[in-house]
Protein backbone atom coordinates (compact mmCIF):
# COMPACT_ATOMS: atom_id res chain seq x y z
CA UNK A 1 57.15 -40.53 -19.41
CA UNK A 2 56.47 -37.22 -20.65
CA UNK A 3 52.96 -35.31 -21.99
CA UNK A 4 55.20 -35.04 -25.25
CA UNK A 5 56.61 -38.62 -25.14
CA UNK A 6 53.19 -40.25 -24.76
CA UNK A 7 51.13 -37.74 -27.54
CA UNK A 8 54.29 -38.78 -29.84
CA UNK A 9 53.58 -42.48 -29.26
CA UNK A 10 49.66 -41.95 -29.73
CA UNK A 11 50.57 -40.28 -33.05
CA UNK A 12 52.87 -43.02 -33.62
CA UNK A 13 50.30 -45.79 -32.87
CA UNK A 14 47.35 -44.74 -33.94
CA UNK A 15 47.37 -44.93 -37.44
CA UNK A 16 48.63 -48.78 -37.03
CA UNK A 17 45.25 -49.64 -36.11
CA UNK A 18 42.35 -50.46 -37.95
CA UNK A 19 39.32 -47.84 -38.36
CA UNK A 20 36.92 -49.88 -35.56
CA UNK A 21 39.62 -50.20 -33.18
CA UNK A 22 40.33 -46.71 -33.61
CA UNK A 23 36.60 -45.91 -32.58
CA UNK A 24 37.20 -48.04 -29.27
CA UNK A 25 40.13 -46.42 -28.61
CA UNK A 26 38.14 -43.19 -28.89
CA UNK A 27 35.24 -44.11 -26.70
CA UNK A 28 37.80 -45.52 -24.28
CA UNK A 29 39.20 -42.06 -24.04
CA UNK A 30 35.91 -40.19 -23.67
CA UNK A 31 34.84 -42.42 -21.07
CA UNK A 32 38.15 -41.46 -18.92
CA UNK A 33 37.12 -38.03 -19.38
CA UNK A 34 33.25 -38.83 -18.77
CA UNK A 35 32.03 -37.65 -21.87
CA UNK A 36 28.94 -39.36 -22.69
CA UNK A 37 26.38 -36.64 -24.41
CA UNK A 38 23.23 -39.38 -24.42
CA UNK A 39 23.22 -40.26 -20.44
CA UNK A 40 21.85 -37.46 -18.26
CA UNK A 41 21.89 -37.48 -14.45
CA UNK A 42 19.23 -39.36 -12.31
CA UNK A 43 16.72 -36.98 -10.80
CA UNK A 44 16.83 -37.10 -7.15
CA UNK A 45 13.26 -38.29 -7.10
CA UNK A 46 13.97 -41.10 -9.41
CA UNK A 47 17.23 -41.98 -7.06
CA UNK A 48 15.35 -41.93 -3.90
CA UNK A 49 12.59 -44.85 -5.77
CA UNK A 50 15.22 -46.82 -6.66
CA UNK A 51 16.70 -46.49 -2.87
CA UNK A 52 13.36 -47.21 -1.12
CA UNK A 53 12.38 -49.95 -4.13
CA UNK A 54 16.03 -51.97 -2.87
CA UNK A 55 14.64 -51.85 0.53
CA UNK A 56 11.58 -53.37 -0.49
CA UNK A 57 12.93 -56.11 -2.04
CA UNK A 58 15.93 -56.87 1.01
CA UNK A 59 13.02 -56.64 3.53
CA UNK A 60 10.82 -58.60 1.87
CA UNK A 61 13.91 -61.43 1.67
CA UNK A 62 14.65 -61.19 -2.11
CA UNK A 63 18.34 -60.94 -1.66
CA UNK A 64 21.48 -62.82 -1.30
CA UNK A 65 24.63 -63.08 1.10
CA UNK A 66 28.23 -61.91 -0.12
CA UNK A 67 29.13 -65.52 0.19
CA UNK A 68 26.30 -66.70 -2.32
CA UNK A 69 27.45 -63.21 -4.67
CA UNK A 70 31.03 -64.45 -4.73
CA UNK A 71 30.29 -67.57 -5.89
CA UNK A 72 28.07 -65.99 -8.41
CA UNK A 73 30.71 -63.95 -9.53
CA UNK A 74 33.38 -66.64 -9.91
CA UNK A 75 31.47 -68.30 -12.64
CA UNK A 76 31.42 -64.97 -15.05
């Protein structure tokens, strides 16, 4: 499909949608393109805590296997 084919369609679609879904669409878009003006970027400092605070807590036993995190994840 073409850059003109799919802009045509957008055009074509868009106004069939209601105002909120409109919106989502929107932020859907912006998040392809990573534009989010409220985050800013973790400080290397404030990385490397979080790093050294995970291997606190796997050291000190407060984790869990893959196995246990699958079946975690196949109740969501």
């Amino acid at each position: 499909m073409t850059t003109t084919a799919i802009k045509k369609q957008v055009e074509d679609y868009l106004p069939m949608l209601s105002t909120k879904q409109q919106v989502l669409v929107l932020e859907m878009i912006k998040s392809f393109l990573q534009v989010d003006n409220e985050s800013k970027r973790m400080s290397i400092k404030q990385y490397n805590k979080e790093i050294d605070e995970a291997v606190a807590r796997i050291e000190n036993g407060n984790s869990i296997s893959h196995k246990e995190a699958m079946k975690e994840i196949a109740k969501w």
